[in-house]
N, C-alpha and C. Protein backbone atom coordinates (compact mmCIF):
# COMPACT_ATOMS: atom_id res chain seq x y z
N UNK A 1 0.83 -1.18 0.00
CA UNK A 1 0.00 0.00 0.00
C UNK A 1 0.88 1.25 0.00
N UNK A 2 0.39 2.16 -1.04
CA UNK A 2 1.36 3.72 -0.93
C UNK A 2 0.08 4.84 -0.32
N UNK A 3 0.56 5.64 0.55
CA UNK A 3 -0.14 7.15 0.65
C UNK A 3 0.95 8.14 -0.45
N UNK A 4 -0.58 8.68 -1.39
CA UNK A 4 -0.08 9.67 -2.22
C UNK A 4 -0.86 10.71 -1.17
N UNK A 5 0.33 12.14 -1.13
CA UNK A 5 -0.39 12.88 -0.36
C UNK A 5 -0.16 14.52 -1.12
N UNK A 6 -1.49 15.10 -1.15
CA UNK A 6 -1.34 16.17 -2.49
C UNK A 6 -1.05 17.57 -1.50
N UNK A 7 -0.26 18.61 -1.43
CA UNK A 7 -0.07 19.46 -0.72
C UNK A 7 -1.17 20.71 -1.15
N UNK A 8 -1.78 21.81 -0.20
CA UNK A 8 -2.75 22.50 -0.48
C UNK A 8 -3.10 23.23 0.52
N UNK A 9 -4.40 24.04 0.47
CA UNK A 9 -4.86 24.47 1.74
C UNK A 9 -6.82 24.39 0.87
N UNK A 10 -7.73 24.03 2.51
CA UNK A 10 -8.62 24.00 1.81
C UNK A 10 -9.63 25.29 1.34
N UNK A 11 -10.26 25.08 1.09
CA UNK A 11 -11.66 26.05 0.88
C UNK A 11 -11.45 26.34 -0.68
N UNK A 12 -12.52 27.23 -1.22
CA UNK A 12 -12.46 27.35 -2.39
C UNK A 12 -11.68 28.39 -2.97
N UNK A 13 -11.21 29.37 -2.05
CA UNK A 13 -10.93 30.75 -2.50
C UNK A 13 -9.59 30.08 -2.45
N UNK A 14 -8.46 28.96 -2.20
CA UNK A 14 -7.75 28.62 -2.67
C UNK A 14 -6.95 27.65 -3.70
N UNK A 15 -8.58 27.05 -4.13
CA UNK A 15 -8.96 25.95 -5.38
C UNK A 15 -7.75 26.41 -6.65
N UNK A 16 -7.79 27.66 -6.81
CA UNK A 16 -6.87 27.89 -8.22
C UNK A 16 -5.60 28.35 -8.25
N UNK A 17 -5.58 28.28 -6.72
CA UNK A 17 -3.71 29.20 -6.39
C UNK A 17 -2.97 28.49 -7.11
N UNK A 18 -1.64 28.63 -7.32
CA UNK A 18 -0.23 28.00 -7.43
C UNK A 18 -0.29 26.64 -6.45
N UNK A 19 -0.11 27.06 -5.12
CA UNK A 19 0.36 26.62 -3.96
C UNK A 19 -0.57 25.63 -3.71
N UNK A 20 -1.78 25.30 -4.60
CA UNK A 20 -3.03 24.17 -4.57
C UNK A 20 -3.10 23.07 -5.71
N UNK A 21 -1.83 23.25 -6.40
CA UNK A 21 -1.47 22.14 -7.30
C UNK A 21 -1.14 20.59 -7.18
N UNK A 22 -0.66 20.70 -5.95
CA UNK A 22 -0.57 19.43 -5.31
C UNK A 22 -1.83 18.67 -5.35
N UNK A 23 -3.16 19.61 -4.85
CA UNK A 23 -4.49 18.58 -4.14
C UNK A 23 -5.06 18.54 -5.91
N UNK A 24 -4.53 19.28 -6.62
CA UNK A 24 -5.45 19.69 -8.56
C UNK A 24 -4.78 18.09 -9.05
N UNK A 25 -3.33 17.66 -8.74
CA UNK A 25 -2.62 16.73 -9.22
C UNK A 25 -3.46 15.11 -8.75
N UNK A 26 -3.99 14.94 -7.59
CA UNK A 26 -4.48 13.86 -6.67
C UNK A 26 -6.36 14.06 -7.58
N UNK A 27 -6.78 15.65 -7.60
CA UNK A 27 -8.45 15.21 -8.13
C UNK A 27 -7.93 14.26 -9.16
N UNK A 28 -7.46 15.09 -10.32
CA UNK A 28 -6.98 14.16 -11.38
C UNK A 28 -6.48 12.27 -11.79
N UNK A 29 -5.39 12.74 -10.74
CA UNK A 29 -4.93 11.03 -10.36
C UNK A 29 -6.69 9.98 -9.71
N UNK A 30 -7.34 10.30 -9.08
CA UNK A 30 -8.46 10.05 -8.45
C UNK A 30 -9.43 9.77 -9.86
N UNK A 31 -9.60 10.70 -10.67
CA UNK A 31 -10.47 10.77 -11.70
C UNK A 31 -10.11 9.54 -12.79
N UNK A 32 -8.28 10.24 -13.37
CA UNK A 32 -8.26 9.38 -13.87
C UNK A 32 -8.22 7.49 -13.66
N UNK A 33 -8.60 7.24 -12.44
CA UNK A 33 -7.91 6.11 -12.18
C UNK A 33 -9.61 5.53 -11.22
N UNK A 34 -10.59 5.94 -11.18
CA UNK A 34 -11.48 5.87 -10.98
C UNK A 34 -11.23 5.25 -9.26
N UNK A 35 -10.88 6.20 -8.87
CA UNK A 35 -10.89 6.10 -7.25
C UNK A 35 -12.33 6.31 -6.54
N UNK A 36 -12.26 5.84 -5.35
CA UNK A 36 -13.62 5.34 -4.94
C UNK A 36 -14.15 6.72 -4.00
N UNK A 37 -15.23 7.22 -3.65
CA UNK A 37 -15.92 8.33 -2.84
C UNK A 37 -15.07 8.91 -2.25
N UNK A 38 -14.82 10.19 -1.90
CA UNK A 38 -14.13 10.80 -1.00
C UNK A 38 -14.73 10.80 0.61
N UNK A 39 -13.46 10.84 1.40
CA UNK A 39 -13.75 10.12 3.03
C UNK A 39 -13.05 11.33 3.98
N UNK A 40 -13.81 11.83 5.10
CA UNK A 40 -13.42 12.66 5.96
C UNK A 40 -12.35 11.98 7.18
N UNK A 41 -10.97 11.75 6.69
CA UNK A 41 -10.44 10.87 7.47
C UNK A 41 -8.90 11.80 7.73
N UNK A 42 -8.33 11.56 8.95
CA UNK A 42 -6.81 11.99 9.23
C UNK A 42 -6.67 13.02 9.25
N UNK A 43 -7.62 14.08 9.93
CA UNK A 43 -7.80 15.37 9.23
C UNK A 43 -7.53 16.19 7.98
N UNK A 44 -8.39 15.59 7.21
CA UNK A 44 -7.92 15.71 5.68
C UNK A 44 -9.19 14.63 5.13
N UNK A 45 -8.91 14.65 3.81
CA UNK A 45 -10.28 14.08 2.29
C UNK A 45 -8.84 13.22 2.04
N UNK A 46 -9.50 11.68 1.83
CA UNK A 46 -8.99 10.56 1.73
C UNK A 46 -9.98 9.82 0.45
N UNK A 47 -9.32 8.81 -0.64
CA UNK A 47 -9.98 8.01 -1.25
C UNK A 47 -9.10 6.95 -1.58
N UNK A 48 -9.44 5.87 -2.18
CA UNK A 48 -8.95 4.66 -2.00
C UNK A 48 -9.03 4.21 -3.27
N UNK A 49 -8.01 3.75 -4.03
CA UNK A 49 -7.93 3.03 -5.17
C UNK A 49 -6.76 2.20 -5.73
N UNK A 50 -6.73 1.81 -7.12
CA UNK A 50 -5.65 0.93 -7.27
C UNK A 50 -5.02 1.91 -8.26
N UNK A 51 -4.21 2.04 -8.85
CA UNK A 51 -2.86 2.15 -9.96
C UNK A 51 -2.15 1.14 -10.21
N UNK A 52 -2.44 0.38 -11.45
CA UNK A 52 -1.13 -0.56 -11.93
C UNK A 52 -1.14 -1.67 -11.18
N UNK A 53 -2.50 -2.14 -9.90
CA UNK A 53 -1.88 -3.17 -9.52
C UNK A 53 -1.91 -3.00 -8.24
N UNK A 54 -1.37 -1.81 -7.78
CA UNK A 54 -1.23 -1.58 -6.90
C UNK A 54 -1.82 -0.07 -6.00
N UNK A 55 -2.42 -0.66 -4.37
CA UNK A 55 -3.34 -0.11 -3.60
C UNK A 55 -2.51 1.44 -3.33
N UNK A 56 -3.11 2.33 -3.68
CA UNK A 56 -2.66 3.87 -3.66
C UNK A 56 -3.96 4.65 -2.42
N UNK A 57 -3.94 5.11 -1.80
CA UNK A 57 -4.61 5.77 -0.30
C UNK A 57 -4.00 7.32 -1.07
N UNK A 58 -4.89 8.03 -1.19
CA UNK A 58 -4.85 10.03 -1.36
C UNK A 58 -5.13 10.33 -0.40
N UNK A 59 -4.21 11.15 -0.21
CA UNK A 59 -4.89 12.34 1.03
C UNK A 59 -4.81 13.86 0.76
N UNK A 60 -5.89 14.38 1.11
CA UNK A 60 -5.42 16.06 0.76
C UNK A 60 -5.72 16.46 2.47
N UNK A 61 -4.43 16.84 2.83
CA UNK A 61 -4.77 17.24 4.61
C UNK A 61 -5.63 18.61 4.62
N UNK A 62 -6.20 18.51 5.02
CA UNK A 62 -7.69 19.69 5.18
C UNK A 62 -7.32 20.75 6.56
N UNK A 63 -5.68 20.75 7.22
CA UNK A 63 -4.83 21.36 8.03
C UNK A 63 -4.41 22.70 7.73
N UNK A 64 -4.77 23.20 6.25
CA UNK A 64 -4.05 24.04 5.74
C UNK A 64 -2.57 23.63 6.05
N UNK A 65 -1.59 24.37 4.84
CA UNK A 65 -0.28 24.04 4.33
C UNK A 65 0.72 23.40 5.64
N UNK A 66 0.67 24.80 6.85
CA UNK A 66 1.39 24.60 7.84
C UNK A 66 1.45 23.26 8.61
N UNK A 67 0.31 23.16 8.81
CA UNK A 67 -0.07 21.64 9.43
C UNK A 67 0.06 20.48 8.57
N UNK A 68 0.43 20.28 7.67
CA UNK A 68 0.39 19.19 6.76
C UNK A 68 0.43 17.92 7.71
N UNK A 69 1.82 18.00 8.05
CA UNK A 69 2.39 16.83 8.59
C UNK A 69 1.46 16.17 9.45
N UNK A 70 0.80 16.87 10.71
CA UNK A 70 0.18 16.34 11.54
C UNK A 70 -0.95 15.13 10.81
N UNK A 71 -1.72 15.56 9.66
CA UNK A 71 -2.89 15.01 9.35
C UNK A 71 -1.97 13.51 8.03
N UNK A 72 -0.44 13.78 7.30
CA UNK A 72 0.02 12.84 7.13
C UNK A 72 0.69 11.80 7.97
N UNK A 73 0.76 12.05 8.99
CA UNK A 73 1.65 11.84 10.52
C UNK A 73 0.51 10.49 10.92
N UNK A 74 -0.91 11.23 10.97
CA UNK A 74 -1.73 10.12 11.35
C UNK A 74 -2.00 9.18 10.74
N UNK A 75 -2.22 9.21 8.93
CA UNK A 75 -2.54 8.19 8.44
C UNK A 75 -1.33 7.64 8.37
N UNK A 76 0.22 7.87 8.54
CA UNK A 76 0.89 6.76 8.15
C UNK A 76 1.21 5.87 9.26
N UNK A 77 0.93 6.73 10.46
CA UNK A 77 0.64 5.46 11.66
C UNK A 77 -0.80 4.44 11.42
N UNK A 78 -1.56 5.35 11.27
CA UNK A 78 -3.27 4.24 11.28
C UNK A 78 -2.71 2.81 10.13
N UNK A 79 -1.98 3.57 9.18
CA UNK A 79 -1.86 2.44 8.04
C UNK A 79 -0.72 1.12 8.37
N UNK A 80 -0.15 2.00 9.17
CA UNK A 80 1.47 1.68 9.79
C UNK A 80 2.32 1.21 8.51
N UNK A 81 2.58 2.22 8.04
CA UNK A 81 3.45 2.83 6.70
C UNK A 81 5.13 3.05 6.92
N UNK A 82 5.79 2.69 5.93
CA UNK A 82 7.61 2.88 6.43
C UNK A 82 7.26 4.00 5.63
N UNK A 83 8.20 4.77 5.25
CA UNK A 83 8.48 5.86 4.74
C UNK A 83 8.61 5.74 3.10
N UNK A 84 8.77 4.88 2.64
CA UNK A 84 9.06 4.11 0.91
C UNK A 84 8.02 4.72 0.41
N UNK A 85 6.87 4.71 1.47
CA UNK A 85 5.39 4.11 0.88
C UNK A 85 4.69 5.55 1.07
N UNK A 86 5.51 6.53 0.90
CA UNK A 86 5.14 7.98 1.14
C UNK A 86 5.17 8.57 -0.21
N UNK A 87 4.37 9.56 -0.80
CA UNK A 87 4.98 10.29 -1.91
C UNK A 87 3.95 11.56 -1.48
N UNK A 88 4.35 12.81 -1.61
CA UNK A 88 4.20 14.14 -1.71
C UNK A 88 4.06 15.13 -2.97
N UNK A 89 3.10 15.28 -3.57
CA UNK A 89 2.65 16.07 -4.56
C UNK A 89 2.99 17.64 -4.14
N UNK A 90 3.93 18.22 -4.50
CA UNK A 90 4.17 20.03 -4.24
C UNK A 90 4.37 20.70 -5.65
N UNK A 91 4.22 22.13 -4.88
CA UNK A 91 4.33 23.44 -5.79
C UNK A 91 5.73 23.70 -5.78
N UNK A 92 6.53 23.47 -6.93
CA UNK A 92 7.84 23.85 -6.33
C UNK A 92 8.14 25.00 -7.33
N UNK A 93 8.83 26.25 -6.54
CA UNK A 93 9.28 27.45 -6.89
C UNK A 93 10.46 27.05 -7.92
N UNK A 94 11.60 25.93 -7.32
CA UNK A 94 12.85 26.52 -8.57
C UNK A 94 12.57 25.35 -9.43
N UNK A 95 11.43 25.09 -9.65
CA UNK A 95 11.53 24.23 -11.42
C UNK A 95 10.25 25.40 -12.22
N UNK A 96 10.58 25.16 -13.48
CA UNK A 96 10.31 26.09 -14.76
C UNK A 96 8.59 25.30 -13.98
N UNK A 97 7.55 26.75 -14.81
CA UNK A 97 6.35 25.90 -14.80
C UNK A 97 5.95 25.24 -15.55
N UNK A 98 5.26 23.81 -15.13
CA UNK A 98 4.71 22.83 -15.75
C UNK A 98 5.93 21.68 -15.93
N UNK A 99 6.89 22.11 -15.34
CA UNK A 99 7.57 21.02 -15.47
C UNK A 99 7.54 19.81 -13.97
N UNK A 100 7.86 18.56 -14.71
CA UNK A 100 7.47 17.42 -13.59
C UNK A 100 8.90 16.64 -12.72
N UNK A 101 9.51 16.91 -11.64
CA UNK A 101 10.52 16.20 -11.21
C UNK A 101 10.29 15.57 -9.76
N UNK A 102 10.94 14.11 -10.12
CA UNK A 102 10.82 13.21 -8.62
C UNK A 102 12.00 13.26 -7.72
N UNK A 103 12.04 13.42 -6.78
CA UNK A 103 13.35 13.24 -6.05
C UNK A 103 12.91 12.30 -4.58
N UNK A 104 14.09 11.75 -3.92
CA UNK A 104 13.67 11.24 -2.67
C UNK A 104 14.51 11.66 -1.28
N UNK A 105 13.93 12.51 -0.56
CA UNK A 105 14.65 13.35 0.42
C UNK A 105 14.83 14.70 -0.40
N UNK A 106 15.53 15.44 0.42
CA UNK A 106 16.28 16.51 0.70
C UNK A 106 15.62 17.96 1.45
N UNK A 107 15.53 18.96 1.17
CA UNK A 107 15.36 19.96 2.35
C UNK A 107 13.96 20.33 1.53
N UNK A 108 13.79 21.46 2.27
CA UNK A 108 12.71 21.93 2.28
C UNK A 108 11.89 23.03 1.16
N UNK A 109 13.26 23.68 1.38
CA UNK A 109 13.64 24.94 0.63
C UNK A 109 12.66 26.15 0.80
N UNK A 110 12.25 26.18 2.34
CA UNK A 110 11.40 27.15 2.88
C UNK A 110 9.54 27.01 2.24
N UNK A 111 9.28 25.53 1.62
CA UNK A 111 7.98 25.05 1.66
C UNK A 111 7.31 24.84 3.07
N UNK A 112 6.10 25.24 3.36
CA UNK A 112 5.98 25.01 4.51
C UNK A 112 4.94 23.92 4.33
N UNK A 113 4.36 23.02 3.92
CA UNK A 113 4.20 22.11 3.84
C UNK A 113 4.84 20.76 3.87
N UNK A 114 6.06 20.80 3.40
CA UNK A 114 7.51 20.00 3.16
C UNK A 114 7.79 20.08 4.54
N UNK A 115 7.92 21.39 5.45
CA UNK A 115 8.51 21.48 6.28
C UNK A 115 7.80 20.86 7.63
N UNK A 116 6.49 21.12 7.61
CA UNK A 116 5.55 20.44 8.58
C UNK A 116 5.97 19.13 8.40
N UNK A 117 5.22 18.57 7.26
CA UNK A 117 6.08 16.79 7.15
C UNK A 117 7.26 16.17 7.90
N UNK A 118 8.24 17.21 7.35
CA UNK A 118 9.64 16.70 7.83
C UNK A 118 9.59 16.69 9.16
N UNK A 119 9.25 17.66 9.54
CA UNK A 119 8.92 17.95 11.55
C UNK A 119 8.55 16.81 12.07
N UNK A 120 7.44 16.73 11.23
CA UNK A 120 6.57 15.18 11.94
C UNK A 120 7.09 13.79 11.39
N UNK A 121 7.60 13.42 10.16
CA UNK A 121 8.14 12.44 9.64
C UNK A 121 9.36 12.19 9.59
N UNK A 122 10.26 13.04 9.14
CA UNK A 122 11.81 13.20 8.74
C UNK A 122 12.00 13.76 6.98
N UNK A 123 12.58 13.96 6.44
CA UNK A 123 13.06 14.49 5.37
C UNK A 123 12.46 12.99 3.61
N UNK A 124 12.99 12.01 4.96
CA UNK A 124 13.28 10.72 3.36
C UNK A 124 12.17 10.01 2.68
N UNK A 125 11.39 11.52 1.98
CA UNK A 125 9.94 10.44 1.56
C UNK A 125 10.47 11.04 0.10
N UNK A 126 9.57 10.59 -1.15
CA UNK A 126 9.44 10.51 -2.45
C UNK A 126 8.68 11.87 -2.77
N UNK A 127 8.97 12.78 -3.28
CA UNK A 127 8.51 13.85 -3.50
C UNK A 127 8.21 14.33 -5.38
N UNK A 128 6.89 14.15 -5.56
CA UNK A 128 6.71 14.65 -6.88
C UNK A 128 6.52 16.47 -6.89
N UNK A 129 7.39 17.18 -7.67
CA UNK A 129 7.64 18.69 -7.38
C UNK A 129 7.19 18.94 -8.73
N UNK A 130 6.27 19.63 -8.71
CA UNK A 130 5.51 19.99 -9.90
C UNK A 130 5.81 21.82 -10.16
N UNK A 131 6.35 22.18 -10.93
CA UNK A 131 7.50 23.45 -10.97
C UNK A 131 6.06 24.64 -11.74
N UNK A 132 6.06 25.48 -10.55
CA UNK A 132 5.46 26.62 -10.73
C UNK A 132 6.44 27.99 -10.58
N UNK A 133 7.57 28.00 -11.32
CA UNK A 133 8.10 28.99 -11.65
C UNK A 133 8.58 30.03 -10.45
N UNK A 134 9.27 30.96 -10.40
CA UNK A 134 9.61 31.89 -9.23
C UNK A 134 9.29 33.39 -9.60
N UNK A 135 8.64 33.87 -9.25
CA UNK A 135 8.17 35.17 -9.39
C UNK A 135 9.48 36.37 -9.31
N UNK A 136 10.67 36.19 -9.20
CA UNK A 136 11.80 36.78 -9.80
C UNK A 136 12.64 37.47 -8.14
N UNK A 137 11.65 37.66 -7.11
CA UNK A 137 12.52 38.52 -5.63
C UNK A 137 11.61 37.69 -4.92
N UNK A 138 12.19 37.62 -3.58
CA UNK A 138 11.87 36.73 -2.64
C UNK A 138 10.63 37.25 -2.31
N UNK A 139 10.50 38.65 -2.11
CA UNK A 139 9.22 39.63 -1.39
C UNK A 139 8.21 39.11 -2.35
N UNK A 140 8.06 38.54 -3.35
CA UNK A 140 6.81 38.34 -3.95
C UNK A 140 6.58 37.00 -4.13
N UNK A 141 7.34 36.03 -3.06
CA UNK A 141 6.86 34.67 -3.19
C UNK A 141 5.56 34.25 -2.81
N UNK A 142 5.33 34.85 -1.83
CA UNK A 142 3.89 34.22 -0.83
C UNK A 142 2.78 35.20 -1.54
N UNK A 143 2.62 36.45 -2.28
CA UNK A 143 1.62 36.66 -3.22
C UNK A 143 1.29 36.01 -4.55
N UNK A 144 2.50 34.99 -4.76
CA UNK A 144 2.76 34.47 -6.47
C UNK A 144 1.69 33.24 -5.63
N UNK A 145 2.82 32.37 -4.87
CA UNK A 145 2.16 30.99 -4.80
C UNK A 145 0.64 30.93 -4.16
N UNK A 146 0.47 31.95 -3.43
CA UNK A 146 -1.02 32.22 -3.22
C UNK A 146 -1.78 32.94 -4.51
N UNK A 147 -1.58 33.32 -5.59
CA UNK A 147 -2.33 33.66 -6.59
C UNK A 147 -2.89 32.85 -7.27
N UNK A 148 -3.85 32.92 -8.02
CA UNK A 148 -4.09 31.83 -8.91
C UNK A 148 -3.79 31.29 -10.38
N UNK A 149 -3.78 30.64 -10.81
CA UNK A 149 -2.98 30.43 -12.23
C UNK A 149 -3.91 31.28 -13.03
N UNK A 150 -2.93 32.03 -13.92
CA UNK A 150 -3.36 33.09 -15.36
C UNK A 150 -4.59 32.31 -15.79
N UNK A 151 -5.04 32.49 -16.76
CA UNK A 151 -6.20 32.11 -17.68
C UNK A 151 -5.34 31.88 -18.93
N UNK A 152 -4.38 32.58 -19.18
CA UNK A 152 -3.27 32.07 -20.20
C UNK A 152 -2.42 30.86 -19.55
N UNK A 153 -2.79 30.26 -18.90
CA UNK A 153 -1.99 29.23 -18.25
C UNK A 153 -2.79 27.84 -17.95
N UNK A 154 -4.33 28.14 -18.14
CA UNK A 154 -5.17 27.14 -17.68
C UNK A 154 -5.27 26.00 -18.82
N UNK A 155 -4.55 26.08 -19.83
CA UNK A 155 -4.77 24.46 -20.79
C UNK A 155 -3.27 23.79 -20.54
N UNK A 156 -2.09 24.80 -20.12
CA UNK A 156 -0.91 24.20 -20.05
C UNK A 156 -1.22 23.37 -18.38
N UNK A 157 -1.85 24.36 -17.63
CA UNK A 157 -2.08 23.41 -16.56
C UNK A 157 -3.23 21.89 -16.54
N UNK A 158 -3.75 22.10 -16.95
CA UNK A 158 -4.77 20.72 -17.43
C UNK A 158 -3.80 19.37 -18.24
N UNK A 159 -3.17 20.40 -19.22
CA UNK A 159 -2.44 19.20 -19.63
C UNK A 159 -1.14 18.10 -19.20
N UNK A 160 -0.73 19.27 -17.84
CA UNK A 160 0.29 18.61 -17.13
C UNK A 160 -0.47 17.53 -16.30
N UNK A 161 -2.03 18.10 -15.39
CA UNK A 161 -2.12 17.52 -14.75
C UNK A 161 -2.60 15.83 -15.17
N UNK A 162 -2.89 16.12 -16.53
CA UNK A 162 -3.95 15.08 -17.54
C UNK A 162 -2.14 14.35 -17.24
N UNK A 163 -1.50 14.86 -17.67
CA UNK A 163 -0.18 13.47 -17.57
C UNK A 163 0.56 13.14 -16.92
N UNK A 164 0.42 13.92 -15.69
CA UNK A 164 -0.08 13.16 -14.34
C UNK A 164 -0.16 12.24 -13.73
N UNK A 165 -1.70 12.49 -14.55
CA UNK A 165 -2.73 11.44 -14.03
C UNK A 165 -2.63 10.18 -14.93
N UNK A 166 -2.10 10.24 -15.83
CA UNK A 166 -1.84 9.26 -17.11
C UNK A 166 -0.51 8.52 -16.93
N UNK A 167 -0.09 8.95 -16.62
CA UNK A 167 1.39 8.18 -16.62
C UNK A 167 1.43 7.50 -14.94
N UNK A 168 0.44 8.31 -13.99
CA UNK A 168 0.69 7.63 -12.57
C UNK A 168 1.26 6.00 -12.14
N UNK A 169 0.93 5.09 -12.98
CA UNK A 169 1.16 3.76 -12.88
C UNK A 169 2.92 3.86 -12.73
N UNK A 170 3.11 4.51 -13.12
CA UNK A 170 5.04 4.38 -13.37
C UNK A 170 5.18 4.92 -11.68
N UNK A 171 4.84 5.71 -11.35
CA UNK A 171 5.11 5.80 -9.84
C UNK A 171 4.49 4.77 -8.79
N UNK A 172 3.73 4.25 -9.16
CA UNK A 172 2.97 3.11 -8.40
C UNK A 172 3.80 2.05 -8.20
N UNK A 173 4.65 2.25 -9.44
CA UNK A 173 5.34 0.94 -9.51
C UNK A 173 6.66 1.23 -8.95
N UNK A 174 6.94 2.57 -8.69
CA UNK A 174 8.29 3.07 -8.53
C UNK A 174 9.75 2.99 -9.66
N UNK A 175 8.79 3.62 -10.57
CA UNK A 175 9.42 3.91 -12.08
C UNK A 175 9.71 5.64 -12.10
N UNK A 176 10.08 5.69 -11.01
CA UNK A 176 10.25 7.36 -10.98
C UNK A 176 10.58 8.00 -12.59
N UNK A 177 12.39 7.44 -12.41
CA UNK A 177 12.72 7.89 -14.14
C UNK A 177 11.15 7.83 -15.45
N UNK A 178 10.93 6.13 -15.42
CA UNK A 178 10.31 6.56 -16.67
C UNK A 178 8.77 7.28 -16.37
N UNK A 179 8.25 7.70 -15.14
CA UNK A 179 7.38 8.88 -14.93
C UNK A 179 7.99 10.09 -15.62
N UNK A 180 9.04 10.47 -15.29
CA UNK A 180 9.35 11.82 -15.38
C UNK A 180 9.25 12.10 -17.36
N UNK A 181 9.88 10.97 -17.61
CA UNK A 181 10.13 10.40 -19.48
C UNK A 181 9.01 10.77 -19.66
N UNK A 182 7.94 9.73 -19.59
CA UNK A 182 6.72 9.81 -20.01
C UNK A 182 5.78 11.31 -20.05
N UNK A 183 6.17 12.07 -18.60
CA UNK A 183 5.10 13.25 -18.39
C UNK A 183 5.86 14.32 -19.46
N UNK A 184 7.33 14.33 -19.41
CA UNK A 184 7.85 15.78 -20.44
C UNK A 184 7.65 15.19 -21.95
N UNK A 185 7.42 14.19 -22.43
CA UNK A 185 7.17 13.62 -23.50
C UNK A 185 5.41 13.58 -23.44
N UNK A 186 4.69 13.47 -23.21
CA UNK A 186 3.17 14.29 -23.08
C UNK A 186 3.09 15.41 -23.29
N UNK A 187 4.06 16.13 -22.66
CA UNK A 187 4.01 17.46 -22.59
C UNK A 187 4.66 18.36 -23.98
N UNK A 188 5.85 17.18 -24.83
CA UNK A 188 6.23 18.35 -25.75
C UNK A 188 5.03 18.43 -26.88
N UNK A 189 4.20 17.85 -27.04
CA UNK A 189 3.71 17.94 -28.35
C UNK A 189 2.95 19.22 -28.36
């Protein structure tokens, strides 16, 4: 069993931010993969399905960003989960936007979602960083990633998330590399 866990904050007035790409990446994965009802569980919206074979658990922690960890903290005890079996959907500032990269561990880089996790988990989970660009000076980070994506931006974002959600089986299986292959090759055409 893996927990995919999509980073976010809830309500609607933050449905289209930057910084809500994580939970946009999991509807998708959910949709495409015909995941079962959504569940008020771990403080956070939970659903249950397969990929490839294999049993995938979503969570979008309903903690807002700061708190992440606490509401991933619980389900990976309830599930009693090693850390392998972790993956993290984020907004990440230093990749180009729309671009897709996996890594496993490392810092934070002043995410505060990443950073709650680590608090409560440690650093060494599987992190899918979905690259929403850097707004150019530090002073305008937390108005960028709280903004919402352009309207000139809304088919490039659909189509990342469409391959995504399409290629997910390669992470299920822990095909990181040929995920990453597959999503920028979706993406050049």
């Amino acid at each position: 069993m893996q927990l995919w866990v999509g980073l976010g904050n809830p309500g609607p007035q933050y449905a289209m931010n930057r910084h809500n790409v994580g939970f946009m990446a999991l509807d998708v994965i959910a949709d495409i993969h015909d995941f079962g009802p959504v569940q008020k569980k771990f403080a956070g919206w939970v659903q249950d399905g397969r990929i490839g074979g294999q049993r995938v658990i979503l969570l979008k922690p309903a903690t807002f960003m700061n708190e992440s960890g606490r509401s991933v903290a619980e389900a990976m005890r309830f599930y009693k989960l090693e850390m392998d079996a972790l993956t993290v959907f984020h907004d990440e500032l230093d990749l180009a936007p729309f671009k897709v990269k996996v890594k496993i561990g490392g810092g934070t880089a002043g995410h505060n979602g990443l950073r709650s996790i680590d608090k409560h988990l440690g650093p060494d989970f599987r992190r899918v960083r979905i690259g929403i660009g850097h707004p150019g000076h530090k002073d305008r980070v937390s108005p960028y990633v709280l903004g919402n994506y352009a309207k000139a931006e809304l088919d490039d974002l659909a189509d990342m998330l469409v391959a995504i959600g399409s290629e997910a089986a390669w992470l299920a299986q822990g095909d990181d590399a040929r995920f990453m292959s597959d999503v920028a090759l979706r993406l050049q055409d």
